[in-house]
Protein backbone atom coordinates (compact mmCIF):
# COMPACT_ATOMS: atom_id res chain seq x y z
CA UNK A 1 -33.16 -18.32 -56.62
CA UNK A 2 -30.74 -15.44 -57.22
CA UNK A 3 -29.94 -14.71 -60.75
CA UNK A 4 -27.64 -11.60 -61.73
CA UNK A 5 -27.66 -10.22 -58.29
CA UNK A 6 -31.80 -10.14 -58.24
CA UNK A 7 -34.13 -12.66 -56.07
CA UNK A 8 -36.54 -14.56 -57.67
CA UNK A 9 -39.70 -15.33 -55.29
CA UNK A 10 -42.86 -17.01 -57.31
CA UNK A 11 -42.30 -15.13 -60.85
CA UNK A 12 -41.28 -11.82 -58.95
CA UNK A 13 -37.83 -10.09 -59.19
CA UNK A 14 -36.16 -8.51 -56.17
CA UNK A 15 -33.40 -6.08 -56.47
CA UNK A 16 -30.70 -7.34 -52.99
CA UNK A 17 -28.73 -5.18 -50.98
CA UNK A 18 -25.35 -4.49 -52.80
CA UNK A 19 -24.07 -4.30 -49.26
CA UNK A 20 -25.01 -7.10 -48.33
CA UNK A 21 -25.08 -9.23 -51.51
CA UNK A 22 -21.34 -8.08 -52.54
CA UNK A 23 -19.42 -7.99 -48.90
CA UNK A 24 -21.55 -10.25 -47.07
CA UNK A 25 -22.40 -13.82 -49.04
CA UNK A 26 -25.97 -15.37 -48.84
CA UNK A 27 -25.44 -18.69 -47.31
CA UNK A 28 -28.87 -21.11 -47.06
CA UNK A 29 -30.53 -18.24 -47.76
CA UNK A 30 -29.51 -15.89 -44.76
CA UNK A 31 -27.23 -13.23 -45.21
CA UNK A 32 -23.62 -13.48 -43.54
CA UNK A 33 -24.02 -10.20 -41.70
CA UNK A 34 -20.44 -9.19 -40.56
CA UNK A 35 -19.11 -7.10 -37.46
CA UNK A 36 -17.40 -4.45 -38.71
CA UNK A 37 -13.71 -4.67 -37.91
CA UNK A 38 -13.31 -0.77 -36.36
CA UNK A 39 -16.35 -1.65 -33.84
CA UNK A 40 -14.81 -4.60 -33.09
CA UNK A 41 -11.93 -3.67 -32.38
CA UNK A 42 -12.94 -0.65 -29.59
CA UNK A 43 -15.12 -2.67 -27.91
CA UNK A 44 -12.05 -5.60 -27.17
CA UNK A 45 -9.89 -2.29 -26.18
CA UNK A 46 -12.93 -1.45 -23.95
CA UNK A 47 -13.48 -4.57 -22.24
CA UNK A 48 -9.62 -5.06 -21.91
CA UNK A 49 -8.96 -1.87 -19.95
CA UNK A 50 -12.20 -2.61 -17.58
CA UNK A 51 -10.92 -5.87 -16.38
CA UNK A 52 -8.12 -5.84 -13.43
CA UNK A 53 -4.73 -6.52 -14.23
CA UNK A 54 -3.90 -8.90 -11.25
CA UNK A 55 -0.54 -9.06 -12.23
CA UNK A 56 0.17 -5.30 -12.35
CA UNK A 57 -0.95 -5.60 -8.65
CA UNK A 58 0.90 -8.62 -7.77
CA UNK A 59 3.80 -6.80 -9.24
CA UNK A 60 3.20 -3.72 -7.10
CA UNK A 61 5.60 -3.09 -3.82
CA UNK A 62 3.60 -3.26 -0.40
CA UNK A 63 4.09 -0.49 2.06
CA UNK A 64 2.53 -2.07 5.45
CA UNK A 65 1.72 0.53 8.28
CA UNK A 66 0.76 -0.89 11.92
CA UNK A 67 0.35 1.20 14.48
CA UNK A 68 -1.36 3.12 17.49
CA UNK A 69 -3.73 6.30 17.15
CA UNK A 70 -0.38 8.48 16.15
CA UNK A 71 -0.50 6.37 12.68
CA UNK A 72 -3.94 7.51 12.13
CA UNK A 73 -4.21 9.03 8.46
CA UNK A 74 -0.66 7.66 7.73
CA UNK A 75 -1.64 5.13 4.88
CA UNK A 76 -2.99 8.42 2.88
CA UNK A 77 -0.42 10.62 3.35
CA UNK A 78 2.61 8.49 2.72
CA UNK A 79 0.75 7.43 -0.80
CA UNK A 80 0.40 11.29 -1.42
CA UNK A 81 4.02 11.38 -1.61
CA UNK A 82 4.84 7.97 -3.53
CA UNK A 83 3.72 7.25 -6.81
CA UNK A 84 1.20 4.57 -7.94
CA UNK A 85 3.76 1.56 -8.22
CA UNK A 86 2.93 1.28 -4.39
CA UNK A 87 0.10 -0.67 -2.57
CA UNK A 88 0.00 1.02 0.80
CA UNK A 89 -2.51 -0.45 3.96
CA UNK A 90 -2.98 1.11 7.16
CA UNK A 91 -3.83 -1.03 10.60
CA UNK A 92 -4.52 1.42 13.07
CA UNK A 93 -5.47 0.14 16.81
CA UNK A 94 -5.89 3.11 19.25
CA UNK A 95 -4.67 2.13 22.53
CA UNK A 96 -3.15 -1.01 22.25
CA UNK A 97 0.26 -2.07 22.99
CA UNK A 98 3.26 -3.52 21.34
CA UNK A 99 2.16 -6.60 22.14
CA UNK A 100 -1.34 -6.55 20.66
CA UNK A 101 -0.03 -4.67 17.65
CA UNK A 102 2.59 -7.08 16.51
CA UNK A 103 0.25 -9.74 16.68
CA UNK A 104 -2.25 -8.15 14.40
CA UNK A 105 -0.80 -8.47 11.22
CA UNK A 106 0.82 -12.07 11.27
CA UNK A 107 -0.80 -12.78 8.29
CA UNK A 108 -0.26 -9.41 6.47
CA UNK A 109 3.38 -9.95 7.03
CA UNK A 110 3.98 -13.32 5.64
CA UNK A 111 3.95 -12.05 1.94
CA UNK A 112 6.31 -9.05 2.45
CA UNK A 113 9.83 -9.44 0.66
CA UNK A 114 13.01 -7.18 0.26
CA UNK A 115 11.04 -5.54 -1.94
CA UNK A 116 8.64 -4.11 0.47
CA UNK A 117 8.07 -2.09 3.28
CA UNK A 118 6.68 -2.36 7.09
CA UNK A 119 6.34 0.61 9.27
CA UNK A 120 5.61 0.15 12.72
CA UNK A 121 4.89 3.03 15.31
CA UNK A 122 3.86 1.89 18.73
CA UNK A 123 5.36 1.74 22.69
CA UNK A 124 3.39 4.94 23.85
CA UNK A 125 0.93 2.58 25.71
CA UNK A 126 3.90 0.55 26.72
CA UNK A 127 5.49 3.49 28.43
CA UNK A 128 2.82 5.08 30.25
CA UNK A 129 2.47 1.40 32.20
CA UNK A 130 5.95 1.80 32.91
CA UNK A 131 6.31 -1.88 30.72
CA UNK A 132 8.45 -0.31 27.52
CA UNK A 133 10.99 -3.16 28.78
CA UNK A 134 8.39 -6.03 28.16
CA UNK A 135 7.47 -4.40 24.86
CA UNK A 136 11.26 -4.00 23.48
CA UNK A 137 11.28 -7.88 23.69
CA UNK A 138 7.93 -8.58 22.15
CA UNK A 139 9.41 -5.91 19.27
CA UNK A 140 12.86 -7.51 18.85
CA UNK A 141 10.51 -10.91 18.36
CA UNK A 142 8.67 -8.80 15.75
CA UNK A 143 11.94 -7.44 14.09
CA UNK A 144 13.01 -10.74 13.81
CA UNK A 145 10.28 -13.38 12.51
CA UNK A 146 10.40 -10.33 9.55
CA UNK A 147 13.43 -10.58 8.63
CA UNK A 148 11.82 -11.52 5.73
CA UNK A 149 11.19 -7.27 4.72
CA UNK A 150 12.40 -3.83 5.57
CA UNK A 151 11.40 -2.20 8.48
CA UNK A 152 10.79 1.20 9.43
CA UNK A 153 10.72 1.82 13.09
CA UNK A 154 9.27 5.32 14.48
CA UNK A 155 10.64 6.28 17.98
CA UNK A 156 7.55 6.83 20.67
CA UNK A 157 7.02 10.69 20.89
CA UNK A 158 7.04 12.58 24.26
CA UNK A 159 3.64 12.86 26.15
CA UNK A 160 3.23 16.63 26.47
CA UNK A 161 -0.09 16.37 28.61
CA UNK A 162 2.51 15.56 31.03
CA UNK A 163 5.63 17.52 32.49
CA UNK A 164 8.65 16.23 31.13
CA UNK A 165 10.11 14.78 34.50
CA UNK A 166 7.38 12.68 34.51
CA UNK A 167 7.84 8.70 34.84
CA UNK A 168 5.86 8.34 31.95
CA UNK A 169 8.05 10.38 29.57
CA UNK A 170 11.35 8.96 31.62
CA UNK A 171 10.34 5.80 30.90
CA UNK A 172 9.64 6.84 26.89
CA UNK A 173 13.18 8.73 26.61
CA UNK A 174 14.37 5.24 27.96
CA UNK A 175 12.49 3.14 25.72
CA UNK A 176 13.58 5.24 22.56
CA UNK A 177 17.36 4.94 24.00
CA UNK A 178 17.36 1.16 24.38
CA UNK A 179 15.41 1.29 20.91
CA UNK A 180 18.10 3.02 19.08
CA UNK A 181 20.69 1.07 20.62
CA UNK A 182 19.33 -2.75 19.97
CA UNK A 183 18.11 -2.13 16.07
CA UNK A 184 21.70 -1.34 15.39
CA UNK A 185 22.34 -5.33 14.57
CA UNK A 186 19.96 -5.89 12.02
CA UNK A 187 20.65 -4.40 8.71
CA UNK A 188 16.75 -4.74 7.62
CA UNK A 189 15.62 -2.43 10.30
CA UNK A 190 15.65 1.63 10.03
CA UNK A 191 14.77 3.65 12.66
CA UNK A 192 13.24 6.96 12.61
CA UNK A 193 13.27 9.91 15.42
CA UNK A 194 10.06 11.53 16.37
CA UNK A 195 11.46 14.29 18.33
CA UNK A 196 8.87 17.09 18.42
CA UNK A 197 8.46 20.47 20.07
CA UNK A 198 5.05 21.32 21.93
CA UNK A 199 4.24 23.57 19.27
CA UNK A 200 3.65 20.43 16.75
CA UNK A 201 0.86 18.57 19.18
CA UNK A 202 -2.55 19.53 19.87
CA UNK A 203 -3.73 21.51 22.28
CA UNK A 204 -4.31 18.53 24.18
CA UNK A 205 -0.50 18.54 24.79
CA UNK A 206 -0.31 13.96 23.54
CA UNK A 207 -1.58 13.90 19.92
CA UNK A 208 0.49 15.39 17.50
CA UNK A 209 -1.64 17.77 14.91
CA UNK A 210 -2.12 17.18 11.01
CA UNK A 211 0.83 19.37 10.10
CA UNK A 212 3.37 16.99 11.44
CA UNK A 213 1.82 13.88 10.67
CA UNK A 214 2.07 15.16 6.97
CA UNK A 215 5.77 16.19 7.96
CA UNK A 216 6.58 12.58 9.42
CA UNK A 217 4.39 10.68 6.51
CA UNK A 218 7.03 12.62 4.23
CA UNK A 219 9.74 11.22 5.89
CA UNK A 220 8.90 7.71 5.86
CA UNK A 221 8.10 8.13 2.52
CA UNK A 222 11.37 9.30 1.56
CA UNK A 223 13.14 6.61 4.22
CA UNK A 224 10.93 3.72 2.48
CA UNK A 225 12.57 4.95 -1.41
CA UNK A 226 15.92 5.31 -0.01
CA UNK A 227 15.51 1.75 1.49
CA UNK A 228 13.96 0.04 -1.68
CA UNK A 229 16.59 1.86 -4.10
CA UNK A 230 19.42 -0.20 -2.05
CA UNK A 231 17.43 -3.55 -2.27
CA UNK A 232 16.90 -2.55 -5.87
CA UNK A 233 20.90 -2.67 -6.63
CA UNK A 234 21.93 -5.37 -4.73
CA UNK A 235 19.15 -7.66 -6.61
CA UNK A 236 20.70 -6.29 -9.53
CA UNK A 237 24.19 -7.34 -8.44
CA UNK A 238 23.25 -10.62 -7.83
């Protein structure tokens, strides 16, 4: 029994907690022990900012890069240069072709809107088997089941393991011509120059060093804002 704030057990008097007798009320005997509110309150902030915000990435724009061993490292350094409202992936396949790389990221490319980016920077296989004709169709394909996107295009760079009269780099100067020339019909579809002196490649003479892959990642970078500032005022035309 309580009487006047004191427990009575068997004859004997008790003195309660004031805490818990005046802010917390005894009910059936067990005190109603609140949290209190300043605890509670950091620990829902805390558990709030550890869970994902799947919506904040839905929301972010995709910047997809597919590509031979010259896009290697591309992914990193273009996100160096953009700020975090971008989710950027890399798919890198040394060696293959145009063919092979288009292929590759079917399903990557089936979300990407006017909203988003795709980079692709292949053909040097293409031209040193003298095929850069076979992969300009398989890339016009490419260029236009995505019409659904922008694209950045990167012209093939010059071999410089090999004299520049070779057939290999005739048949890249050709490639990049025709390149240039077809991509002029669709509107999605940017395409970058990668014309580069010796000094910029390895000593190798056919991969280009970090300096200019920075120096190229820069540009893209800069190509992909231009491009999504457009998109960004003719959805807010509309």
């Amino acid at each position: 029994m309580i009487v006047n704030g004191l427990i009575s057990v068997k004859g004997r008097v008790k003195k309660t907690n004031k805490s818990i007798s005046q802010n917390n009320p005894i009910i059936h005997g067990v005190p109603n022990l609140k949290m209190p509110s300043a605890i509670t309150n950091v620990n829902l902030k805390q558990e709030s900012q550890q869970r994902p915000n799947n919506s904040q990435q839905e929301k972010k724009q995709k910047i997809i890069i597919v590509g031979g061993s010259h896009t290697r490292g591309s992914a990193s350094n273009i996100k160096y240069n953009l700020s975090d409202d971008f989710n950027i992936k890399g798919f890198v396949k040394p060696g293959a072709d145009i063919t092979s790389l288009t292929s590759s990221v079917t399903e990557e490319t089936k979300s990407l809107t006017l909203k988003d980016i795709l980079v692709f920077w292949g053909g040097a296989n293409d031209g040193s088997r003298n095929d850069s004709q076979e992969g300009l169709r398989k890339l016009i394909k490419f260029v236009e089941v995505n019409s659904n996107t922008n694209i950045i295009l990167l012209c093939v760079p010059h071999r410089h393991d090999l004299p520049s009269w070779s057939c290999v780099n005739n048949e890249i100067t050709t490639f990049n011509r025709k390149l240039n020339k077809l991509m002029k019909s669709y509107k999605h579809v940017k395409v970058l120059k990668t014309g580069l002196d010796r000094n910029l490649f390895t000593r190798q003479g056919m991969h280009m060093n970090n300096l200019v892959k920075e120096r190229i990642a820069l540009e893209m970078a800069n190509e992909a804002t231009k491009i999504l500032s457009k998109q960004a005022k003719v959805i807010s035309l509309q």
